[in-house]
Structures are given as C-alpha cells and as structure tokens.
N, C-alpha and C. Protein backbone atom coordinates (compact mmCIF):
# COMPACT_ATOMS: atom_id res chain seq x y z
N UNK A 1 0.85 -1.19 0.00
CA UNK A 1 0.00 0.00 0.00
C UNK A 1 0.88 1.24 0.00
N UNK A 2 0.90 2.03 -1.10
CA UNK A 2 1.79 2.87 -0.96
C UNK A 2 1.04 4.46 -0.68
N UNK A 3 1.97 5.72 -0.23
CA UNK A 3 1.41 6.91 0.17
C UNK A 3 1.58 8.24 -0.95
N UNK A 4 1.04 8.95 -1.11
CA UNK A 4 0.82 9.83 -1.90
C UNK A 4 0.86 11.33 -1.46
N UNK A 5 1.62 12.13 -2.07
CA UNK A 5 2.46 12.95 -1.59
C UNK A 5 1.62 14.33 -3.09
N UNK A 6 1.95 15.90 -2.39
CA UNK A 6 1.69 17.11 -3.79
C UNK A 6 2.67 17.82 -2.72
N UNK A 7 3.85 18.59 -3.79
CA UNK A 7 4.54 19.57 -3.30
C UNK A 7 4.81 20.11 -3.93
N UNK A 8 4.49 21.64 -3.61
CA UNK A 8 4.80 23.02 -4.54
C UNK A 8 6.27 23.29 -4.13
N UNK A 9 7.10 23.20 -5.02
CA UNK A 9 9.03 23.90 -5.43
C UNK A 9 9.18 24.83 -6.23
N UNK A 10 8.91 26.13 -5.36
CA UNK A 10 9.33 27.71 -5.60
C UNK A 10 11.11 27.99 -6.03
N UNK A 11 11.43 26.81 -6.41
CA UNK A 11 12.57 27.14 -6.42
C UNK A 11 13.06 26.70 -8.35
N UNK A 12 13.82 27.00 -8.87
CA UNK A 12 14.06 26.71 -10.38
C UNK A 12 15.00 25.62 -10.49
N UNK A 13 14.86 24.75 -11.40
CA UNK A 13 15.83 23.68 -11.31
C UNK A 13 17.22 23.95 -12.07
N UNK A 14 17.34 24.56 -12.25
CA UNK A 14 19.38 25.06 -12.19
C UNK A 14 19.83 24.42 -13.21
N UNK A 15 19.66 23.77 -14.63
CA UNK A 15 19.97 23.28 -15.71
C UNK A 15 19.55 23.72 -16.72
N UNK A 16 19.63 23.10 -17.70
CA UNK A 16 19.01 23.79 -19.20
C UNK A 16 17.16 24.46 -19.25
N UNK A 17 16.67 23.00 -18.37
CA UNK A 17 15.27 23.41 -18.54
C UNK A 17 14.72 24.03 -17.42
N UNK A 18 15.67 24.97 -16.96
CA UNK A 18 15.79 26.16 -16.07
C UNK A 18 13.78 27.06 -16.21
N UNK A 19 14.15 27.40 -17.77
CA UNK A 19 13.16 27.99 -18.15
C UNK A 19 11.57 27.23 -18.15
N UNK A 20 11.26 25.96 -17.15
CA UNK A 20 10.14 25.46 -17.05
C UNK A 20 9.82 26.48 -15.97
N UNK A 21 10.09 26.95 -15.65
CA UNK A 21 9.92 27.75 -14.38
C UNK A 21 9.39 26.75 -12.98
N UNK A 22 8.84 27.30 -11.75
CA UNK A 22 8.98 26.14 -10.83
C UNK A 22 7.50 25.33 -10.97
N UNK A 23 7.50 24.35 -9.84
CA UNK A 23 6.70 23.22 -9.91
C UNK A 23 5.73 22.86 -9.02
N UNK A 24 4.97 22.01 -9.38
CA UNK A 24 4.18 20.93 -8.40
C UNK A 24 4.77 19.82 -8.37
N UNK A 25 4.84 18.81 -7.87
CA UNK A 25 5.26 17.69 -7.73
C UNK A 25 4.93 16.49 -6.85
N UNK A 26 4.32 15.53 -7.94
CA UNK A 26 3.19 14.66 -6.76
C UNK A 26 4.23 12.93 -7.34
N UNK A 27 4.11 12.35 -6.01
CA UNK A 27 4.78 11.03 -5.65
C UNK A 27 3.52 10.03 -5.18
N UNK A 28 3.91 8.81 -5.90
CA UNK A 28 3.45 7.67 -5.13
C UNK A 28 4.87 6.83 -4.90
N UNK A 29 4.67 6.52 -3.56
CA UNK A 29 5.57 5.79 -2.99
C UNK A 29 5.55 4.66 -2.31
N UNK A 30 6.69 3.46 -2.29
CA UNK A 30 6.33 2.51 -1.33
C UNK A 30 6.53 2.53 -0.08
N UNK A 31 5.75 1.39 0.58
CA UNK A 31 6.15 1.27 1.66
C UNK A 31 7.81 1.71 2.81
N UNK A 32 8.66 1.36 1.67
CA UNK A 32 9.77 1.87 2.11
C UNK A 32 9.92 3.79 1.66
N UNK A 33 9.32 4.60 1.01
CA UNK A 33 9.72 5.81 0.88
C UNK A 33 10.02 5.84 -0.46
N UNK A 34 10.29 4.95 -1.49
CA UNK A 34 10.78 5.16 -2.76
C UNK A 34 10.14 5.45 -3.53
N UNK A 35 9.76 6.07 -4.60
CA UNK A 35 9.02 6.71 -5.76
C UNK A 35 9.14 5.77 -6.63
N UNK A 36 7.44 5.71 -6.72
CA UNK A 36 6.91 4.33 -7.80
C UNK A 36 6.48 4.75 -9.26
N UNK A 37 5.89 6.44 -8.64
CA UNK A 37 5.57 7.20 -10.03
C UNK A 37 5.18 8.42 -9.55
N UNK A 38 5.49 9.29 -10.67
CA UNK A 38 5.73 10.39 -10.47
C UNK A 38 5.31 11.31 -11.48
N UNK A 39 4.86 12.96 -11.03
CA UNK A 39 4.64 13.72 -11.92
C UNK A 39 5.08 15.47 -11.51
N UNK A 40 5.95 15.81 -12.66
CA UNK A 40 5.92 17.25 -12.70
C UNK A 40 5.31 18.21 -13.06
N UNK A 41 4.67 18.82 -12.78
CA UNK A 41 3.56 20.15 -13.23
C UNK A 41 4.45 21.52 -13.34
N UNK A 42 5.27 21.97 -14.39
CA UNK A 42 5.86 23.16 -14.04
C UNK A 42 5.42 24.56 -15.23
N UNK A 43 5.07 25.34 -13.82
CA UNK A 43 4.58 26.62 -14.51
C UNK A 43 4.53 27.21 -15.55
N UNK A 44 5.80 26.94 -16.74
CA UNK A 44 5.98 27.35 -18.02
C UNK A 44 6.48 26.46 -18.97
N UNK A 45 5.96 24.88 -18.88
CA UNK A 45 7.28 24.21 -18.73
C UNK A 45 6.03 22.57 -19.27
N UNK A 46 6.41 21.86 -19.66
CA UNK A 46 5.81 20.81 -19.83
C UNK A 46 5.11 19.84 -18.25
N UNK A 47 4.51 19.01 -19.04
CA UNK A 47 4.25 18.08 -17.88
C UNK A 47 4.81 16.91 -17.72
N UNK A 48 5.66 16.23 -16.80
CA UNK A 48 6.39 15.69 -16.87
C UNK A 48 5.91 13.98 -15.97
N UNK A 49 5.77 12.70 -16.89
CA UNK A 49 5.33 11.56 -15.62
C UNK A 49 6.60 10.47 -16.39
N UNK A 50 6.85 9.92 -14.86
CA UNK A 50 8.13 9.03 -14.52
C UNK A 50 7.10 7.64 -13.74
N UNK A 51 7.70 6.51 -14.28
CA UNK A 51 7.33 5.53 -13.64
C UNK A 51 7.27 3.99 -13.81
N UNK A 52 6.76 3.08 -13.98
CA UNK A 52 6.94 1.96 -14.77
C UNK A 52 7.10 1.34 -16.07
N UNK A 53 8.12 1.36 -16.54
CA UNK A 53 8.35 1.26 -17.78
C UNK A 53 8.64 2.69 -18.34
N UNK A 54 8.69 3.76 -17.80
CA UNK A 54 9.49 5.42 -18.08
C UNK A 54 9.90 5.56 -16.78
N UNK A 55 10.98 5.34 -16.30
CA UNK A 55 11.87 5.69 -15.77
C UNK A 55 12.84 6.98 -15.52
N UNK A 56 12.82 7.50 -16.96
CA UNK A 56 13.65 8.78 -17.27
C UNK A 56 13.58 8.99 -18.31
N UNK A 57 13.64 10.07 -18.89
CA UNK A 57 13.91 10.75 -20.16
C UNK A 57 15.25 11.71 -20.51
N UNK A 58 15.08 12.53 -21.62
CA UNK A 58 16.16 13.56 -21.38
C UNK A 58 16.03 14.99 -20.39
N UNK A 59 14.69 14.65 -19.61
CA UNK A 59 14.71 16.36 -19.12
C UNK A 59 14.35 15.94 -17.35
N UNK A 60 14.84 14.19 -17.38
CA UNK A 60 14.81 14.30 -15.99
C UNK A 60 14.15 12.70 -15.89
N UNK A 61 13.81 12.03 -14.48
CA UNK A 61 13.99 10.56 -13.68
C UNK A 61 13.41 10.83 -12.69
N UNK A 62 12.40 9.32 -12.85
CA UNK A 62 11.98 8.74 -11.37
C UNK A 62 12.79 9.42 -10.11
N UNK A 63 12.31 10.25 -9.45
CA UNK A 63 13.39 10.45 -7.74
C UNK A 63 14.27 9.20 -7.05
N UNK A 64 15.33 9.08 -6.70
CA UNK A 64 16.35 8.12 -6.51
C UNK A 64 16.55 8.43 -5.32
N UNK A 65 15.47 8.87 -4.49
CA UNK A 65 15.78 9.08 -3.24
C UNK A 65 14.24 8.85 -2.32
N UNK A 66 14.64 7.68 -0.63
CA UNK A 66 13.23 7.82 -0.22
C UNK A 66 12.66 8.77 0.63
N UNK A 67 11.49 9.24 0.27
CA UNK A 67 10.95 10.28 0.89
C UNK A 67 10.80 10.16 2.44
N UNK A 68 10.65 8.96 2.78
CA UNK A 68 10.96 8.57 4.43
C UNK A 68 12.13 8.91 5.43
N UNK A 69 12.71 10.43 5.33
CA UNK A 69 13.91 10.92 5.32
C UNK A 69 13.45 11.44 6.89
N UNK A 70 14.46 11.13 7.75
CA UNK A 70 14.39 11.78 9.02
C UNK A 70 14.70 12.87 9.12
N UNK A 71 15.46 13.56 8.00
CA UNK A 71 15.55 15.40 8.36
C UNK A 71 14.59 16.38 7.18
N UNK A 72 13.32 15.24 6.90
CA UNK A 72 11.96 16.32 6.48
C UNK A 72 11.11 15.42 6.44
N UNK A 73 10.49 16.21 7.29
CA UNK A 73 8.57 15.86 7.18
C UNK A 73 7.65 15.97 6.22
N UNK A 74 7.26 15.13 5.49
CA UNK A 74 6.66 14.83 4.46
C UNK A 74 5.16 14.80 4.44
N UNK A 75 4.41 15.19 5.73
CA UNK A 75 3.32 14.49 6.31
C UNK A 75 2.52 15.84 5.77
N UNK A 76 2.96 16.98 5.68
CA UNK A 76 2.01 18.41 5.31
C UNK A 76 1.75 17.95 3.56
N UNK A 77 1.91 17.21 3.09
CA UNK A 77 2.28 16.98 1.46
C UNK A 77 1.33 15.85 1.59
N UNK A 78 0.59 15.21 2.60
CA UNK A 78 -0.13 13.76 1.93
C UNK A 78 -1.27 14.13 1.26
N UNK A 79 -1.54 13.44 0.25
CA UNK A 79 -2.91 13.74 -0.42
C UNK A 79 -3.55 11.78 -0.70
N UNK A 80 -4.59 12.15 -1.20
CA UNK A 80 -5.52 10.80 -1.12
C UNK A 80 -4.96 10.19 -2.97
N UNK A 81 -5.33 8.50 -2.87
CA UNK A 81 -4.52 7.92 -4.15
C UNK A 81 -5.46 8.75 -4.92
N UNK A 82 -7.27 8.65 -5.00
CA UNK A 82 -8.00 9.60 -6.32
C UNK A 82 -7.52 10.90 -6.38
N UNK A 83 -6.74 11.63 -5.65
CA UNK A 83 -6.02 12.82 -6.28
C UNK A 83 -5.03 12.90 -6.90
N UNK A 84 -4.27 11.92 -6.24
CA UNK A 84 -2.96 11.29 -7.31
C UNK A 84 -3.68 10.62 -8.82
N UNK A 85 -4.31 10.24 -8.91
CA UNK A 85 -4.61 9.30 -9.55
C UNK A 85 -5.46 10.20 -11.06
N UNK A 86 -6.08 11.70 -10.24
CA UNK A 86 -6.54 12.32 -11.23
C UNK A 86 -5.60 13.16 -11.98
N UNK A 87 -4.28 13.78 -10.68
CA UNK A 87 -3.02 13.90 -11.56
C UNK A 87 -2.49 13.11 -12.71
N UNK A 88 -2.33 12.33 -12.26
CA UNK A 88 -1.86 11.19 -13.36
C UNK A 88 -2.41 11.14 -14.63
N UNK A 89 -3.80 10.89 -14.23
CA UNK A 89 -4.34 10.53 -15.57
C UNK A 89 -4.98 12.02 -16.70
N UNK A 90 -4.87 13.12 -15.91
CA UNK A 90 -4.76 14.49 -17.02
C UNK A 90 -2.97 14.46 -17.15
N UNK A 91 -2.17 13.98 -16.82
CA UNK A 91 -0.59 14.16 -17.17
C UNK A 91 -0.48 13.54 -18.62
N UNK A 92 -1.50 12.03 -18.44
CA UNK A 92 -0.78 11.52 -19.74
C UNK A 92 -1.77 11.85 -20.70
N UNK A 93 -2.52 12.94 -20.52
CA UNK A 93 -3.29 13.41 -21.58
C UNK A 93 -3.07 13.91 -22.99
C-alpha cells in the first residue's frame, strides 16, 4: 500500500530546462519511501510523468531518493490515491 504525496518547489531547477519555471510535484511511494511514479507540473514548462516502464527521459527521472527521510517531514504533502490518480491521468493526456 503505498502513500501519496503534492509539493509546490518555488525554487528553479538550475539546468538547461531552467526555463520550465517552478513546480508541483506529486509522488506515489512505497512502503519503504521510494518513488513508484511520479509527476511534474511546471509553470511554463511541460508536464512531466516518470514511472513503470518510463523511468527517465532527457529532461529528468523517477526520484532516486526515499521520501521517508528523518531530516523532512513529508506528512504536510499527503494527499488521497484519487487525487494522485486524477493527476496522473490528465498528465498523460
């Protein structure tokens, strides 16, 4: 049973596709914290989904890190799977 995560990043991602400007960013994760699938929403910028069988592309990858991190609380970010789930499915629209 995995948990479902939305986080707004006011911050710019520092590479070429600098110019997506910043993001939303919603996770499903497992039990252990790891990202099963994933989606980027950025302000000027495409929409971006990572996950089974897409793994990565050229403008970025599944998160390689688990969100079950003892120096951040993740718990202000939970959302329900039908919200994830409605992300998802306008992403691969």
């Amino acid at each position: 049973m995995g948990r479902f995560y939305r986080r707004r990043w006011e911050e710019s991602r520092g590479d070429e596709f600098d110019a997506f400007g910043h993001s939303v960013w919603y996770f499903e994760v497992d039990d252990d914290g790891w990202p099963v699938r994933q989606i980027e929403v950025y302000d000027r910028g495409p929409v971006l989904r990572y996950g089974p069988g897409h793994e990565e592309d050229q403008c970025g990858g599944l998160g390689q890190a688990s969100l079950h991190d003892q120096e951040e609380d993740w718990s202000p970010f939970v959302i329900t799977r039908d919200a994830f789930e409605h992300a998802w499915n306008s992403a691969g629209e």
